[in-house]
N, C-alpha and C. Protein backbone atom coordinates (compact mmCIF):
# COMPACT_ATOMS: atom_id res chain seq x y z
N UNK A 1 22.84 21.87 14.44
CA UNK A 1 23.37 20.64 14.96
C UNK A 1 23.52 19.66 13.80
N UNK A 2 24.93 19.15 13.49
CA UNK A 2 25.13 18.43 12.55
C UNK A 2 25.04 16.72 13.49
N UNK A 3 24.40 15.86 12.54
CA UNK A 3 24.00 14.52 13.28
C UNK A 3 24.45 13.45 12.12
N UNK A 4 25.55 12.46 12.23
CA UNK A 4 25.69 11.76 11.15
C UNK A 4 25.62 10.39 11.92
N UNK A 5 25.01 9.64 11.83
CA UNK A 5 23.99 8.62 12.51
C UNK A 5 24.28 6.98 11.71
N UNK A 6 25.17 7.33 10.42
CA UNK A 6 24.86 6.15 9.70
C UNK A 6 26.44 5.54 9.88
N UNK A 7 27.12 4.17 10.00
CA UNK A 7 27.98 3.43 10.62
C UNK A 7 28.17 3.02 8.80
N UNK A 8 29.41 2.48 8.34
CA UNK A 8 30.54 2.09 7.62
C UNK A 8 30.92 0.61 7.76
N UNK A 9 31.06 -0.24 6.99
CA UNK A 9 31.54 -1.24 7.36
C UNK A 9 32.42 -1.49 5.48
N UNK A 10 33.81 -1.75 5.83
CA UNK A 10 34.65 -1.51 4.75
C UNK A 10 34.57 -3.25 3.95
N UNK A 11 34.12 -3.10 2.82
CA UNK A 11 34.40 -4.58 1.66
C UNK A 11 35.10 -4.04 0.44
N UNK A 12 36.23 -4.36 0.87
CA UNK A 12 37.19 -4.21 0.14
C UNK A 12 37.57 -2.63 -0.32
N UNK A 13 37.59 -1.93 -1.49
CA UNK A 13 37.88 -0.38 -1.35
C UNK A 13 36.65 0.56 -1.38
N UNK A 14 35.55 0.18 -0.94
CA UNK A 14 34.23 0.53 -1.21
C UNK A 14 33.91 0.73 0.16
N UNK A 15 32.91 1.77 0.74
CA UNK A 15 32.75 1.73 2.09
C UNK A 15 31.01 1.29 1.67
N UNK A 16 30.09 0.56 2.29
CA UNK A 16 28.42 0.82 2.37
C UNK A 16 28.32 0.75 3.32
N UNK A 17 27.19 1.91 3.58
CA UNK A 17 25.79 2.10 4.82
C UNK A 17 25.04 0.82 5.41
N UNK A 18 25.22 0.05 6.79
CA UNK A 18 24.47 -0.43 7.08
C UNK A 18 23.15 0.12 8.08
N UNK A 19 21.98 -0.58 7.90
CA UNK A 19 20.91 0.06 8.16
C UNK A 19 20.36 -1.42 8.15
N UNK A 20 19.70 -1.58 9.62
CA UNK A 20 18.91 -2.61 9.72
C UNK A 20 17.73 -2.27 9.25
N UNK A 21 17.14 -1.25 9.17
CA UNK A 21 15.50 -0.93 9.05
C UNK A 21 15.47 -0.37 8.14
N UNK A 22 16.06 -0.16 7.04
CA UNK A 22 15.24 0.55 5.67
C UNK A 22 14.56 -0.14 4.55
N UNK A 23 14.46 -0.83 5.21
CA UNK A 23 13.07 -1.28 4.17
C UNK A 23 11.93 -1.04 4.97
N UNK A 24 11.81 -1.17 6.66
CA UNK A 24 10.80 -0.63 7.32
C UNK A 24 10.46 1.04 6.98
N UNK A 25 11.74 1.58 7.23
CA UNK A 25 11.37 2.88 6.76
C UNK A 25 10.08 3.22 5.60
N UNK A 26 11.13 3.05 4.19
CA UNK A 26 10.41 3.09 3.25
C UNK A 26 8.94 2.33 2.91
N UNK A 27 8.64 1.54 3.58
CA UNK A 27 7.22 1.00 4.02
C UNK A 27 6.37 2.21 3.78
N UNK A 28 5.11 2.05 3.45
CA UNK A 28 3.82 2.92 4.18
C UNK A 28 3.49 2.74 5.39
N UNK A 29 3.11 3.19 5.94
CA UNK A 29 2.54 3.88 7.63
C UNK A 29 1.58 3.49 7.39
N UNK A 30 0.98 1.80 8.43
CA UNK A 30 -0.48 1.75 8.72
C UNK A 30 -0.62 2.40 10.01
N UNK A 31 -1.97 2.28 9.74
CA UNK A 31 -2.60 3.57 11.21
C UNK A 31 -1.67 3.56 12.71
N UNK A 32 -1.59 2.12 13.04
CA UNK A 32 -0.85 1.86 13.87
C UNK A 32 0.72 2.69 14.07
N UNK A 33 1.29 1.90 13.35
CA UNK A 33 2.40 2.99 13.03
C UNK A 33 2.56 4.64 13.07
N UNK A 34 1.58 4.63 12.47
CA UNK A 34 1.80 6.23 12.08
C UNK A 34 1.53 6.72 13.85
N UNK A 35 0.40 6.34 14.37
CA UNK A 35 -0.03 6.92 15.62
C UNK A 35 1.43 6.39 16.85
N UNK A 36 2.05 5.30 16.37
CA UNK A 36 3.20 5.26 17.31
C UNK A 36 4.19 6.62 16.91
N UNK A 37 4.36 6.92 15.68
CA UNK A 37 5.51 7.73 15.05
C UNK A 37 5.23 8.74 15.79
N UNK A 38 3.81 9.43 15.89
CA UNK A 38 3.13 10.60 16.25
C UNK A 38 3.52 10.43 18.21
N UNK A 39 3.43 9.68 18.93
CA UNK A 39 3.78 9.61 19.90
C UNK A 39 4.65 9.99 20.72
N UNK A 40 6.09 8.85 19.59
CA UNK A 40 7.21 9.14 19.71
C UNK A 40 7.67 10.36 19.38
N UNK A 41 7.32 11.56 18.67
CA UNK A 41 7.59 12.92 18.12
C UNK A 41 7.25 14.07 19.37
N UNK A 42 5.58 13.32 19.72
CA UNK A 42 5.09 14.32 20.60
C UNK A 42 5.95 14.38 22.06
N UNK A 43 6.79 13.14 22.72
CA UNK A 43 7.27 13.09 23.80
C UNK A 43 8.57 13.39 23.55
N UNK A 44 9.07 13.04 21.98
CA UNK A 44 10.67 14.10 21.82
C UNK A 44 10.49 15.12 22.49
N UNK A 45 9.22 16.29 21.82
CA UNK A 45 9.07 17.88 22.04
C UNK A 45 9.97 18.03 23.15
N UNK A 46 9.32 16.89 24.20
CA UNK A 46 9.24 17.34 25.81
C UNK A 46 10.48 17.63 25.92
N UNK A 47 11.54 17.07 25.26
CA UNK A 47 12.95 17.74 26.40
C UNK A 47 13.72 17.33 25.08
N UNK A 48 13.53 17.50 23.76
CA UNK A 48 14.46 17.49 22.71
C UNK A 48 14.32 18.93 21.73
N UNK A 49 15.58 19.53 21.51
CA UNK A 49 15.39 21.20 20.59
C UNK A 49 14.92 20.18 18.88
N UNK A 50 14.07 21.03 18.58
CA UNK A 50 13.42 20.83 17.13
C UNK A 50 14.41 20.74 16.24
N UNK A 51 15.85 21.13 16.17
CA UNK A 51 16.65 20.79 15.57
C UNK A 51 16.93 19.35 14.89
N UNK A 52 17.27 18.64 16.25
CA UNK A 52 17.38 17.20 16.92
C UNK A 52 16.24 16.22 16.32
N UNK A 53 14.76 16.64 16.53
CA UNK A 53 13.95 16.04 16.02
C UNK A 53 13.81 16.41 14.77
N UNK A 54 13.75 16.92 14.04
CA UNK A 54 14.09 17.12 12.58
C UNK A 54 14.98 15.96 11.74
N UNK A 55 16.47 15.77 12.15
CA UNK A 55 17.39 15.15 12.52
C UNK A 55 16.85 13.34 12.53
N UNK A 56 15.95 13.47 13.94
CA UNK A 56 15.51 12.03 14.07
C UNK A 56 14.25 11.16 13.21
N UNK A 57 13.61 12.62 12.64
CA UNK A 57 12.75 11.73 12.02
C UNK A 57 13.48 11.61 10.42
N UNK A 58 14.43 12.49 10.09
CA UNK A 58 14.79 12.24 8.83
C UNK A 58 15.74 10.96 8.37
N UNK A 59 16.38 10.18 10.03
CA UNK A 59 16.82 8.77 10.03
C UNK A 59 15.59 7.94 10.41
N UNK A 60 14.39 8.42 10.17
CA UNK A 60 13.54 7.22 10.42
C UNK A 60 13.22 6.75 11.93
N UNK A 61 13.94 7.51 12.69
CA UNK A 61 13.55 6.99 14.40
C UNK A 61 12.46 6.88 15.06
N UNK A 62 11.59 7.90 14.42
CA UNK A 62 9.70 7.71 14.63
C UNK A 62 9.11 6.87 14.64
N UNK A 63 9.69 5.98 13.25
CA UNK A 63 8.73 5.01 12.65
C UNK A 63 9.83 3.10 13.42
N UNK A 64 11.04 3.90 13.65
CA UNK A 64 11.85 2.38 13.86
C UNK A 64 11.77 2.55 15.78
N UNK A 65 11.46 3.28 16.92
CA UNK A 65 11.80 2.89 18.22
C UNK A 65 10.29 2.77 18.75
């Protein structure tokens, strides 16, 4: 499953990636966090193929919903 997740916004002949949360991303994981990330992963399982979650945590969705 190919997943391209990241949106374009054109300035002038240059396209850049907007991303509200990457600086959250790149953050360290306090405990808190991390045990939400772990949450959010464990209730993907329930009805998402490992593909998908692979996919979601490599845009950061663990740590950003």
């Amino acid at each position: 499953m190919k997943t391209d997740a990241q949106t374009f916004e054109r300035v002038g002949a240059a396209t850049h990636p907007i991303s509200d949360s990457a600086a959250e991303i790149n953050e360290p994981a306090d405990a808190a966090s991390a045990a939400r990330a772990a949450d959010n992963i464990l209730l993907w399982t329930s009805y998402l193929p490992p593909d998908c979650i692979k996919s979601m945590i490599a845009m950061g969705w663990d740590r950003t919903t």
